[in-house]
Protein backbone atom coordinates (compact mmCIF):
# COMPACT_ATOMS: atom_id res chain seq x y z
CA UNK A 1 161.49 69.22 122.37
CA UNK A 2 159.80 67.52 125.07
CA UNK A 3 160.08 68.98 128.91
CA UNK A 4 161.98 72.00 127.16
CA UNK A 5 160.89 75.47 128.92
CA UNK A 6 159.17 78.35 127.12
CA UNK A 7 158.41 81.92 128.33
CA UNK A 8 155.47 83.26 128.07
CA UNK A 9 154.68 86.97 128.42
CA UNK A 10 151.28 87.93 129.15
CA UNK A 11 149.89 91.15 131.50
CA UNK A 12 146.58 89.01 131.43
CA UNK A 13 146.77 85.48 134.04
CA UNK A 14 143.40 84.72 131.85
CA UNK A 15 145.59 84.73 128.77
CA UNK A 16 148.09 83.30 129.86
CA UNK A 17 146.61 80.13 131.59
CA UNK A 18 145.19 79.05 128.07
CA UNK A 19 148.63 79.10 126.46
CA UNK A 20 150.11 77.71 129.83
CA UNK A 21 147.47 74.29 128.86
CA UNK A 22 148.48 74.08 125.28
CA UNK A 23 152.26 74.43 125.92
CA UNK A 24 151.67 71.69 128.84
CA UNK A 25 149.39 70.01 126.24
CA UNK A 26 152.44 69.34 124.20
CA UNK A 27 154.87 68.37 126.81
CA UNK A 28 156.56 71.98 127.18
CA UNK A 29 156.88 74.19 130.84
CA UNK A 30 155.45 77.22 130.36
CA UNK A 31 157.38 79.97 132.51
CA UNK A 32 154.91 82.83 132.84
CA UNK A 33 156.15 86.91 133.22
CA UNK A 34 153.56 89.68 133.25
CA UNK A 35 156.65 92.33 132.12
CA UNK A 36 160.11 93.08 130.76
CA UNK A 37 160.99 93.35 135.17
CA UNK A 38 160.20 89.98 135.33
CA UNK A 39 161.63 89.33 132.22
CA UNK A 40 165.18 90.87 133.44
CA UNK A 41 164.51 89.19 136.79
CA UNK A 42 164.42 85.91 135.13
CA UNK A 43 167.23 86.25 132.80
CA UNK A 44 169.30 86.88 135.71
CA UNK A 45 168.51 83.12 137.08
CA UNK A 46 170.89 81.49 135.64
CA UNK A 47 168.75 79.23 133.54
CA UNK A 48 169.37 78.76 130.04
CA UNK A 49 166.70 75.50 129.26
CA UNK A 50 164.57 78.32 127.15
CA UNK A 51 162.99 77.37 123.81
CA UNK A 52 161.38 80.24 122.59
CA UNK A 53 159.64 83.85 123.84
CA UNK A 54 155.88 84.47 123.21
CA UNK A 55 154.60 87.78 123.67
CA UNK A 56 151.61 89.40 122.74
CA UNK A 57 150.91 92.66 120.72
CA UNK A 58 150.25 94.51 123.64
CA UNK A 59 153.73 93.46 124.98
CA UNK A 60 155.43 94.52 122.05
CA UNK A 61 154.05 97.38 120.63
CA UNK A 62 154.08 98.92 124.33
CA UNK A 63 157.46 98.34 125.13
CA UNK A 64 158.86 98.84 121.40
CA UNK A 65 162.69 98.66 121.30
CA UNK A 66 162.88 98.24 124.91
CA UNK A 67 161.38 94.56 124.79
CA UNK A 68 164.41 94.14 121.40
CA UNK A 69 166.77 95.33 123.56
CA UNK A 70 165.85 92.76 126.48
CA UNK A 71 165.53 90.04 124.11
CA UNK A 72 169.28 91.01 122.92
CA UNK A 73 170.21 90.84 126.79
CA UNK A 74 169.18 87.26 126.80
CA UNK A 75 171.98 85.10 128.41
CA UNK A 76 171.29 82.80 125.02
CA UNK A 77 169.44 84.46 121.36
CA UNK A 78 165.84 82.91 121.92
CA UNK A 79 163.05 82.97 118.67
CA UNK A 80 160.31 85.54 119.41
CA UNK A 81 156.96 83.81 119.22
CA UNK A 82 154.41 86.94 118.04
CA UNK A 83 150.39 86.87 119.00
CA UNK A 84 148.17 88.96 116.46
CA UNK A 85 145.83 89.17 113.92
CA UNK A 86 147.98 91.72 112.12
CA UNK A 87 151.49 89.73 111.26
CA UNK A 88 154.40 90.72 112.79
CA UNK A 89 154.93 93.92 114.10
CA UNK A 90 157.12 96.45 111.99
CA UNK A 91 159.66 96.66 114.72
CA UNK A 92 160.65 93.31 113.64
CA UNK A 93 162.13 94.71 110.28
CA UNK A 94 164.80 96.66 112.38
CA UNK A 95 165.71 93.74 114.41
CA UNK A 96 166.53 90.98 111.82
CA UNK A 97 169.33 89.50 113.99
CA UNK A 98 166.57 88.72 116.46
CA UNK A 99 164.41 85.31 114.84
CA UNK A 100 160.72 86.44 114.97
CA UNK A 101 157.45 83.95 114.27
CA UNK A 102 154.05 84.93 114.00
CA UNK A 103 150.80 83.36 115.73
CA UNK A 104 147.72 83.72 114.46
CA UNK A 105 144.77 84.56 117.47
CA UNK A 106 143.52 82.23 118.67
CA UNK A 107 146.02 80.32 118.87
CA UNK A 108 145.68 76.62 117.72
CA UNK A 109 147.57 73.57 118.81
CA UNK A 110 148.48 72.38 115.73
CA UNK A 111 150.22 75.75 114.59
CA UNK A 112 151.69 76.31 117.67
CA UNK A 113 153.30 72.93 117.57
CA UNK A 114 154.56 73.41 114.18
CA UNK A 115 156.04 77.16 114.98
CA UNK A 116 157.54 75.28 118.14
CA UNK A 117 159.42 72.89 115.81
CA UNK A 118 160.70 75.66 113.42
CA UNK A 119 161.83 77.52 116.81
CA UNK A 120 163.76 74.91 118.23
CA UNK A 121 165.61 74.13 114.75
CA UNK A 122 166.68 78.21 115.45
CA UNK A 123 167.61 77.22 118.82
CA UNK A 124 169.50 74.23 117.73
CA UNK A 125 171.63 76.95 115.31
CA UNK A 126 171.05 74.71 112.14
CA UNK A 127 167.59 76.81 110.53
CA UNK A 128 168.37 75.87 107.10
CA UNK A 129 171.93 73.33 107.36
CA UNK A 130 172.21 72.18 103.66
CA UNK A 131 170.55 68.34 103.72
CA UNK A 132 168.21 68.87 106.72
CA UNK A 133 165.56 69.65 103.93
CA UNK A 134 163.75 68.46 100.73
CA UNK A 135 163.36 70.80 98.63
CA UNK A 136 166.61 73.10 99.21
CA UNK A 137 167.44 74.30 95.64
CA UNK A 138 171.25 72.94 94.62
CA UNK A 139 174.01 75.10 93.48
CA UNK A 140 176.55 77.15 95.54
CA UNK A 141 176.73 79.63 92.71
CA UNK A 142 176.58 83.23 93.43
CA UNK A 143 173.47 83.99 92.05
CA UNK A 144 172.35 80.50 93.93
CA UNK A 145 173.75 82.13 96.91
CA UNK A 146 172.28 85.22 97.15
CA UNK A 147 168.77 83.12 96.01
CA UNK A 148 169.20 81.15 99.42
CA UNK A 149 169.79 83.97 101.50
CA UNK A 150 166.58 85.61 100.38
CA UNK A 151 165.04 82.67 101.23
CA UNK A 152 166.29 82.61 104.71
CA UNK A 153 165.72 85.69 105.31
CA UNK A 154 161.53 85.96 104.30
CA UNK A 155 160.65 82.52 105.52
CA UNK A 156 159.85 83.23 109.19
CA UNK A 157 157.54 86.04 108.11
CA UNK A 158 153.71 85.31 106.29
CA UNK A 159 155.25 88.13 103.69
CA UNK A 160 153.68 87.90 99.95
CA UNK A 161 156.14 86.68 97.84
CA UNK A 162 156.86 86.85 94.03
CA UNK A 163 159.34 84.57 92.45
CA UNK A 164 160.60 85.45 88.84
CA UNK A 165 162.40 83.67 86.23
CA UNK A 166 162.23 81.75 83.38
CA UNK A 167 160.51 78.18 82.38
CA UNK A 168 161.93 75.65 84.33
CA UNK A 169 164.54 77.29 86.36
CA UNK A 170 162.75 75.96 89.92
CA UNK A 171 160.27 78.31 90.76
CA UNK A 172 158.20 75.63 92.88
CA UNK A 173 161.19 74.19 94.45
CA UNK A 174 161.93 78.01 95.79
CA UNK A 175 158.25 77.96 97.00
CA UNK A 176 158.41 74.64 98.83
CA UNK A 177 161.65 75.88 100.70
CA UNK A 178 160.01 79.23 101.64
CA UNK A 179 157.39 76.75 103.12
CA UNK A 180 159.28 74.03 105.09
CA UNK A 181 161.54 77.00 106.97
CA UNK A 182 158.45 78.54 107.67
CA UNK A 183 156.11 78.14 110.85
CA UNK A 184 153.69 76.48 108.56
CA UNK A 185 155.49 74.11 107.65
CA UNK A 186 153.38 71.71 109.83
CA UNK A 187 150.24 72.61 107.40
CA UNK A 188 149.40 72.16 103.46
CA UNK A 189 151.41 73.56 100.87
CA UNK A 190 148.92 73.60 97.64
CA UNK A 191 150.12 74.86 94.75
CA UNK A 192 147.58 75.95 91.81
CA UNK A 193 148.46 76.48 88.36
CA UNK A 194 146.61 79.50 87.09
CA UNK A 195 147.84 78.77 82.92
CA UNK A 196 146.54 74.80 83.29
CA UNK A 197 142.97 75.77 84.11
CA UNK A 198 140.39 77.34 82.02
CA UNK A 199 139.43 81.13 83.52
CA UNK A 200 135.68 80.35 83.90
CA UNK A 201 137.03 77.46 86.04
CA UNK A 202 139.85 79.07 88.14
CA UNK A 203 137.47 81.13 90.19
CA UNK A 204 135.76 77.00 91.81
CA UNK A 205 139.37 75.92 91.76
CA UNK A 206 140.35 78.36 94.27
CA UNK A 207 136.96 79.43 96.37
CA UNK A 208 135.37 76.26 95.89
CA UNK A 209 131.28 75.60 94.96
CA UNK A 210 127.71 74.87 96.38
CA UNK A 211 125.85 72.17 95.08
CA UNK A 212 123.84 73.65 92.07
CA UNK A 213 125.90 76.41 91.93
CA UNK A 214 126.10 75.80 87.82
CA UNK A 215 125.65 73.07 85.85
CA UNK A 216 127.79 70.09 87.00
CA UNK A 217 128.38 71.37 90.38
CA UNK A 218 126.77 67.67 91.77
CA UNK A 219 127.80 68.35 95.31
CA UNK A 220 129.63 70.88 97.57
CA UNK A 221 133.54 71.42 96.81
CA UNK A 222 136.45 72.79 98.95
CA UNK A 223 138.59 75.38 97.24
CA UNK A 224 142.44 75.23 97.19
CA UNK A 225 141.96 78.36 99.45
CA UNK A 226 139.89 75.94 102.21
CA UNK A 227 142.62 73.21 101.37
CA UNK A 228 145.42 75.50 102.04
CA UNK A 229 144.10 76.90 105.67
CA UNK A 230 147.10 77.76 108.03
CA UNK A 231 149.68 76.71 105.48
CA UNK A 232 150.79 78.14 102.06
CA UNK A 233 149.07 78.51 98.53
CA UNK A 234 151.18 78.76 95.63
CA UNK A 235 150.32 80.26 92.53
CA UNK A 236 152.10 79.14 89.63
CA UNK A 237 152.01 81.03 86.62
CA UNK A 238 150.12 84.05 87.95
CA UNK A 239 150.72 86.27 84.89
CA UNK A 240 148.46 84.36 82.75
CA UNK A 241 145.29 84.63 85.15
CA UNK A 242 142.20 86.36 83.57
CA UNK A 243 141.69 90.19 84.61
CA UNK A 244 138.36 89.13 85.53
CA UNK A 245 139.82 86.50 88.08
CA UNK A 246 142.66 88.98 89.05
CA UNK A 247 140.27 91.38 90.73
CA UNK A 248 138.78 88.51 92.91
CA UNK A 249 142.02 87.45 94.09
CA UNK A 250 142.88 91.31 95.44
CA UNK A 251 140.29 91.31 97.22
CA UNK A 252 141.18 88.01 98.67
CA UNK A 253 144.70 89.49 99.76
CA UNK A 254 143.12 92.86 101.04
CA UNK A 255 140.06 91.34 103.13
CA UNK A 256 141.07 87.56 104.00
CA UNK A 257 137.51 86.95 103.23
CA UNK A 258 136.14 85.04 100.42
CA UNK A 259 132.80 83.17 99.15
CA UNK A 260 132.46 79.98 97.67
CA UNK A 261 130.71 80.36 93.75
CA UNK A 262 126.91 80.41 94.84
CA UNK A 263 127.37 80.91 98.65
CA UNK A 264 126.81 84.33 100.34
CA UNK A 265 128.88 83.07 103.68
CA UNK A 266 131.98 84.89 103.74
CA UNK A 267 134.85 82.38 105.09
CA UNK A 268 137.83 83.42 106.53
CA UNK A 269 141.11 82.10 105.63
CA UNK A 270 144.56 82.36 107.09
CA UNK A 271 146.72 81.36 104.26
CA UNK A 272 150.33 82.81 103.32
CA UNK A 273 150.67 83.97 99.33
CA UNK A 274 153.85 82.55 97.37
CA UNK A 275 153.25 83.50 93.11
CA UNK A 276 155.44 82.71 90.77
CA UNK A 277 155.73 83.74 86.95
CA UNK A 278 158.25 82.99 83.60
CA UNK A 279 156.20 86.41 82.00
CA UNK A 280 157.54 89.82 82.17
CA UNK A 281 154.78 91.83 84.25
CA UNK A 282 156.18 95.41 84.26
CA UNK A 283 155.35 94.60 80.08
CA UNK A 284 152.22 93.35 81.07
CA UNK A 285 150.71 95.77 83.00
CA UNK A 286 151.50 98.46 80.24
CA UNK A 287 150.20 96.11 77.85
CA UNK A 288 146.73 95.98 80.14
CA UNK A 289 146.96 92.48 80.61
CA UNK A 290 147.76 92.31 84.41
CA UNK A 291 146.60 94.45 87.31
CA UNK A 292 149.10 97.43 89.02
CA UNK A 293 147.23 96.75 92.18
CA UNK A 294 147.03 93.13 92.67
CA UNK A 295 151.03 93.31 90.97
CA UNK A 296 152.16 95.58 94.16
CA UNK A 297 150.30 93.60 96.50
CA UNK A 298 152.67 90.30 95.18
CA UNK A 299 155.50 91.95 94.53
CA UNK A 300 156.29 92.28 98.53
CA UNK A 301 159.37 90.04 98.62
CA UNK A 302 160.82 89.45 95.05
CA UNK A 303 162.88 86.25 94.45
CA UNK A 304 164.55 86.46 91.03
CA UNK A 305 165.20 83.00 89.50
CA UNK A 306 168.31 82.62 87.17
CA UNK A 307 168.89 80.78 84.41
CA UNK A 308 170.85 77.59 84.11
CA UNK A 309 173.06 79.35 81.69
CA UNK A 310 174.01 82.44 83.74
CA UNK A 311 175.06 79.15 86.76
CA UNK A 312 177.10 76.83 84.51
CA UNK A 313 179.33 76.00 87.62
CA UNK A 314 176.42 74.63 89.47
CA UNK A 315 176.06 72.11 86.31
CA UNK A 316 178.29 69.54 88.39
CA UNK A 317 176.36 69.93 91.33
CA UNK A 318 173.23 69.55 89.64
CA UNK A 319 173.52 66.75 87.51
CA UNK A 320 175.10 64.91 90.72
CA UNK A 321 172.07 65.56 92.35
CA UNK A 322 169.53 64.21 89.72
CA UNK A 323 171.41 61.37 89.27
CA UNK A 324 171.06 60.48 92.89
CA UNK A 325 167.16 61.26 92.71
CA UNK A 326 166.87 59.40 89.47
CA UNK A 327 168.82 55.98 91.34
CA UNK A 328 166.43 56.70 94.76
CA UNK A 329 162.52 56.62 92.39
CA UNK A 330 163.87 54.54 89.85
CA UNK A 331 166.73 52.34 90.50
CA UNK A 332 168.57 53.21 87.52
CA UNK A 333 172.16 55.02 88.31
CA UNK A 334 174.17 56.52 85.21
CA UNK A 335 178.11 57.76 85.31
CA UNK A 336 178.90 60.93 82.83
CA UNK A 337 182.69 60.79 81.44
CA UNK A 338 184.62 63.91 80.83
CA UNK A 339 183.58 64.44 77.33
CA UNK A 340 179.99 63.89 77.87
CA UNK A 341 180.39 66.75 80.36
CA UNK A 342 182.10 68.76 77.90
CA UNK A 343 179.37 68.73 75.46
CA UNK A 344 176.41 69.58 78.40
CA UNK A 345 178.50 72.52 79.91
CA UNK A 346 178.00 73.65 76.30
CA UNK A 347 174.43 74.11 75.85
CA UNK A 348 172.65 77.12 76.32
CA UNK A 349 170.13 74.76 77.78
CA UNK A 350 167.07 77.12 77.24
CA UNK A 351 164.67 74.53 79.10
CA UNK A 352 167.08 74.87 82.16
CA UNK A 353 167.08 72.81 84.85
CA UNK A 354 163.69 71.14 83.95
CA UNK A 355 165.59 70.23 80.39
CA UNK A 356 168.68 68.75 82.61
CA UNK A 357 166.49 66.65 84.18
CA UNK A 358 164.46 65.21 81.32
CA UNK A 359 167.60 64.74 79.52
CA UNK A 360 169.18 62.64 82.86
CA UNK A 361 165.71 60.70 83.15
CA UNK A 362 166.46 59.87 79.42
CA UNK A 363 169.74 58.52 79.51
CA UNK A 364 169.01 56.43 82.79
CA UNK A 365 166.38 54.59 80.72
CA UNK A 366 168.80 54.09 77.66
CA UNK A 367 171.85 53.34 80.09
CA UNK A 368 170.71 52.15 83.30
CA UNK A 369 174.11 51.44 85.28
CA UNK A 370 176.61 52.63 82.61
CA UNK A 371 178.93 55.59 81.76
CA UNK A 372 177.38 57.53 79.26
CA UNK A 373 179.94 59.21 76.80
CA UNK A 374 179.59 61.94 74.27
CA UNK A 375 178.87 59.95 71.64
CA UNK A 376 175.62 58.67 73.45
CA UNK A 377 173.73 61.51 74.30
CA UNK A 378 171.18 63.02 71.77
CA UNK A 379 172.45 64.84 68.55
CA UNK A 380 171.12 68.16 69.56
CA UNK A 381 173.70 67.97 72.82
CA UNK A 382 176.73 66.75 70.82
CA UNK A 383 176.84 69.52 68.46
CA UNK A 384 176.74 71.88 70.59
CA UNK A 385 180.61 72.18 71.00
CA UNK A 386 181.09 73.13 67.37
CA UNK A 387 180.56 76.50 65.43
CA UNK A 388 176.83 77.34 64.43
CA UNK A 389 176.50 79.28 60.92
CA UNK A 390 173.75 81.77 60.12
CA UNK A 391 172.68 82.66 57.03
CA UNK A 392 175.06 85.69 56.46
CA UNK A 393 177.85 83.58 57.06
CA UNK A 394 178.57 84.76 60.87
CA UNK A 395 179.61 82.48 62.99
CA UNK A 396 179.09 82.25 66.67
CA UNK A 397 181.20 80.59 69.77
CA UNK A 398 179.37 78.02 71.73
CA UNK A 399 178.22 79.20 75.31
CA UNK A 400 181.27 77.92 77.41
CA UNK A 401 184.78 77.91 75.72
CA UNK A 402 186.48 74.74 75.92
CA UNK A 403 188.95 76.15 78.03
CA UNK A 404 186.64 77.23 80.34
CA UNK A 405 185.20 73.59 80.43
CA UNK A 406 188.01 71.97 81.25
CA UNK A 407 188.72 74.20 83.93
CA UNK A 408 185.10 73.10 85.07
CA UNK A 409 185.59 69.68 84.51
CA UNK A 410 189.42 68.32 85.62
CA UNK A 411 189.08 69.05 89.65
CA UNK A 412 187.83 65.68 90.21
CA UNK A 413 185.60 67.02 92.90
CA UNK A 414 183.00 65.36 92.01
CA UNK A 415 183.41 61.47 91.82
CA UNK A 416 180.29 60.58 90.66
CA UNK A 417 181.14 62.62 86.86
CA UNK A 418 184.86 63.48 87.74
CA UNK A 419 183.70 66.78 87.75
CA UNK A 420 184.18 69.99 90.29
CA UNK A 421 182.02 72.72 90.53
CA UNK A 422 183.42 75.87 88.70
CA UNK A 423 184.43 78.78 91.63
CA UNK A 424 186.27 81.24 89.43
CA UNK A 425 184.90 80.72 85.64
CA UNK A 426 186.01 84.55 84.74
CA UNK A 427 189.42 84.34 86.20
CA UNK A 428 190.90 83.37 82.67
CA UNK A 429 189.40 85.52 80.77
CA UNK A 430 189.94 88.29 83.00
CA UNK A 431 193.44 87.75 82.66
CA UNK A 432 194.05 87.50 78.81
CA UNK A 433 194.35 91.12 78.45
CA UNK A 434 197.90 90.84 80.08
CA UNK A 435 199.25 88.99 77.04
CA UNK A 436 198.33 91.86 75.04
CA UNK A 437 201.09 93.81 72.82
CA UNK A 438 202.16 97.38 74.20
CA UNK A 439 201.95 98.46 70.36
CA UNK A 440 198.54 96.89 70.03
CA UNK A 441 197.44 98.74 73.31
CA UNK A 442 198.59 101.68 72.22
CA UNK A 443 196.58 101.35 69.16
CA UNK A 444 193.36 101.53 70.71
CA UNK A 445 191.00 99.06 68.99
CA UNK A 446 191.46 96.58 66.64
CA UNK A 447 190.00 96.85 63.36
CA UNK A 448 188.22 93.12 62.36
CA UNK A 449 189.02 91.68 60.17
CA UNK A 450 187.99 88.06 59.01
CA UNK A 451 190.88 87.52 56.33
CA UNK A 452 192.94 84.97 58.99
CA UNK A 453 192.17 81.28 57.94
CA UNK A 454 190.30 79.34 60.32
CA UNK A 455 192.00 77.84 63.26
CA UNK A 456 191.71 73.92 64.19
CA UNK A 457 188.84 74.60 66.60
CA UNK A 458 186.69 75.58 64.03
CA UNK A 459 186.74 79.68 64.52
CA UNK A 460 187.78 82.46 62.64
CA UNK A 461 189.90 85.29 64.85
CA UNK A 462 190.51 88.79 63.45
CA UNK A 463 194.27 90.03 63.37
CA UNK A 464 195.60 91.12 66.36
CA UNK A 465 192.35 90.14 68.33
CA UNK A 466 189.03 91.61 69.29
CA UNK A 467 186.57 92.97 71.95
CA UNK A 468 184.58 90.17 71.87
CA UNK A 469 182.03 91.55 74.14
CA UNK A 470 180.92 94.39 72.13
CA UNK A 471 181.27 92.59 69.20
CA UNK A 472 178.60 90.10 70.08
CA UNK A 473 176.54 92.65 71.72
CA UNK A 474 176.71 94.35 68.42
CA UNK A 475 175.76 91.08 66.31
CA UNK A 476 172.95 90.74 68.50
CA UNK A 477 171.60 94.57 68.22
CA UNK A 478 171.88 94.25 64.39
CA UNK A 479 169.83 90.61 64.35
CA UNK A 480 167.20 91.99 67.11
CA UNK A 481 167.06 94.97 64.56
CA UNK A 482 166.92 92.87 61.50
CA UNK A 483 164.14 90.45 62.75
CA UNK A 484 162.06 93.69 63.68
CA UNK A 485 162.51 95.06 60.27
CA UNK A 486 161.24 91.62 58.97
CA UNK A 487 158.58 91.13 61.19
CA UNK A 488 157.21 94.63 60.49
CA UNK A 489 157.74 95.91 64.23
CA UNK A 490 155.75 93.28 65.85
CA UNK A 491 157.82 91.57 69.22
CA UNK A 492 156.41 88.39 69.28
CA UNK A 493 157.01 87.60 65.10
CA UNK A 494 160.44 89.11 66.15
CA UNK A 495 160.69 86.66 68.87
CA UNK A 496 159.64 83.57 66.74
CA UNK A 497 162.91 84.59 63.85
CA UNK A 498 165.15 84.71 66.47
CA UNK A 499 163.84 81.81 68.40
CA UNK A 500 163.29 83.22 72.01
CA UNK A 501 160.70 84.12 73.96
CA UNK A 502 158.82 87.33 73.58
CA UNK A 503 159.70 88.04 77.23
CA UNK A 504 163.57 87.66 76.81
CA UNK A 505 163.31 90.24 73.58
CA UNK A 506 161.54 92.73 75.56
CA UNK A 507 164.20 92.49 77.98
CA UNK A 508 166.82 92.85 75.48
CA UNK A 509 164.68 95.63 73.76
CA UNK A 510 164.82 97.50 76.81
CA UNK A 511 168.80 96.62 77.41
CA UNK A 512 169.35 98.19 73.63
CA UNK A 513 166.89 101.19 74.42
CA UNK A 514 164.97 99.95 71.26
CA UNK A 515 161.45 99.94 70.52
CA UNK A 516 159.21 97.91 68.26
């Protein structure tokens, strides 16, 4: 980045000469123009050396889509470098195909350096190239897809985000990656844990204390807010913070101001907001156990999380990955054959990727530089493959078919597992209905029946077939309905006979148009 050129417009020579020092200050030429005339002037040089554009509310606001326009007439696309107090301006919404950053006044050295360096990886054309960063989430699923592109796309700006999803699907690793694309990536990223501490201590955890301020408070403490100045704070598990502790943090996000627990001295902060949750908090605001307010003043940017078992043909990808980690921090590389695979593309794996990685960490203690097969994982993984009885006597198909696994597993992309990621796992399925009789088409629908003697795979199949999506959708509404009728209406005894979480029933309570 050194001796690379950036423009700086600023009506104000005042102004300008201070940002002129820093930018010389870190081995940059600053190339000053009061106005978009100069602007046009310049672009009309010839030169193309240009890092990055910083311009000034004043600049902006007063030329509006005049200055978007210019910045679109640019001989080369150049990162737009904002200066306020008030984050970016809302022309930048109707201009994503321009890359905007925002500057806090007065501007620091260290945060302009850092905003620098995420402006020149723009300029380079490589923001976010896949292995450039640590904490990139794997899987080139869709729903991984469309997870990254979110990502890209709410990085640059300080926008609250909120990032959804189950236990263990990577919530932190999404925050982290929001944070290292960001211009703050050159300051802290803290992340807080609102369900590990106790509510009467949360509030000192994040403000920080005075000496004496109650009884063990020996000496003065920094909050995580203090700890987190310039960069990001992430807060993990935000749906199970105390009311109490819920109103203090909106006022947090609506001032910028807080005090430390027995101070008076209001301290500013300039921290960005990342939360993250596993609970359902539409159902917990009607339940008056989380704040509308403070939930539409997160809720800026969602970032739904999915499950491991809606991604099963990122599992390759995945396990590939941990192995690698597991060989770099421990030493200890393991090799999964084909069958071993077959039995973990399988699982429902309700811990999901969290569970994949504990299990991986296992097996590289029990196996350190073998090939684990099928018959050495844990019991609870081998049997997945095989039919599971309930008490009626149903039976019910394991999550992936095993002709869906082998499509998953016999590319031989992958040579660490012999294993290729799964592109198409629908195309099969989509295309059984072609097989189908003209008389049993013009039939209309099947009636089950369960007379046919098992097959060698261990399932029963009704004559002449069956719509097996409605037919588990309707085993499911019947159980759902069942365990309420057992649990006398209450969700979460519901929840505990059909061994989910209460979240994941309201969902499906609301999917059925049911109520407890």
């Amino acid at each position: 980045m050194a001796d690379a050129k950036v423009i700086v417009i600023e009506p104000s020579d005042l102004e300008a000469q201070t940002l002129q020092t820093l930018l010389r200050f870190l081995d940059l030429e600053p190339v000053h123009v009061r106005n978009l005339a100069e602007l046009r002037q310049l672009s009309r040089s010839g030169s193309q050396d240009y890092l990055a554009v910083i311009a000034g509310k004043e600049t902006v606001a007063g030329a509006g889509a005049e200055f978007v326009a210019q910045m679109r007439a640019m001989p080369q696309p150049l990162p737009v470098i904002f200066l306020s107090n008030d984050g970016l301006p809302k022309i930048a919404e109707s201009s994503s195909d321009l890359t905007w950053f925002h500057l806090e006044l007065p501007v620091k050295q260290r945060r302009l350096s850092s905003v620098l360096n995420q402006a020149e990886s723009v300029r380079n054309g490589h923001p976010t190239q896949p292995g450039t960063h640590r904490f990139r989430p794997s899987g080139t699923s869709r729903p991984m897809r469309a997870v990254h592109r979110l990502i890209e796309q709410v990085a640059p700006f300080d926008t609250n985000v909120l990032i959804l999803g189950e236990s263990g699907t990577g919530k932190e690793m999404v925050a982290r990656h929001i944070h290292e694309l960001s211009g703050r990536a050159g300051h802290p990223f803290v992340p807080v844990n609102c369900g590990a501490i106790p509510a009467d201590l949360l509030e000192s955890e994040l403000f920080g204390h005075e000496k004496g301020a109650f009884t063990g408070a020996l000496s003065t403490r920094m909050g995580r807010f203090e700890f987190a100045e310039g960069g990001t704070l992430f807060l993990d598990e935000i749906g199970d913070m105390s009311l109490q502790m819920q109103v203090k943090l909106l006022r947090v996000l609506q001032e910028r101001t807080f005090e430390r627990v027995g101070s008076n001295r209001t301290i500013r902060c300039n921290v960005r907001i990342i939360a993250a949750t596993h609970r359902d908090l539409d159902a917990a605001i009607s339940g008056g156990r989380f704040r509308e307010d403070l939930y539409y003043r997160l809720n800026v940017f969602p970032v739904q999380m999915p499950p491991l078992r809606e991604r099963l043909e990122d599992l390759p990808v995945l396990i590939e990955h941990l192995v690698q980690r597991q060989g770099q921090l421990a030493g200890r590389h393991i090799r999964l054959d084909k069958e071993a695979m077959h039995c973990l593309a399988r699982n429902p794996w309700p811990g999901n990727v969290r569970e994949l990685a504990n299990l991986l960490e296992r097996l590289a203690i029990l196996f350190p530089e073998t090939t684990v097969t099928a018959a050495d994982l844990p019991e609870r993984y081998r049997n997945v493959g095989t039919a599971r009885w309930f008490a009626s006597g149903m039976r019910l198909a394991p999550i992936a078919p095993p002709a869906l696994v082998d499509v998953l597993l016999e590319g031989g992309g992958l040579d660490s597992m012999g294993a290729v990621p799964l592109a198409s796992m629908g195309a099969d399925a989509d295309n059984d209905d072609e097989g189908m009789d003209d008389e049993d088409a013009e039939d209309g629908a099947v009636e089950p029946s369960f007379a046919m003697a098992e097959g060698r795979n261990g399932f029963v199949l009704p004559r002449g077939g069956i719509d097996l999506k409605d037919h588990l959708s309707a085993i499911e509404l019947g159980l759902i309905r069942k365990a309420l009728e057992e649990s006398h209406g209450t969700v979460a005894g519901a929840a505990r006979l059909l061994r989910m979480r209460r979240t994941t029933l309201v969902e499906k309570l609301r999917k059925y148009r049911l109520s407890a």
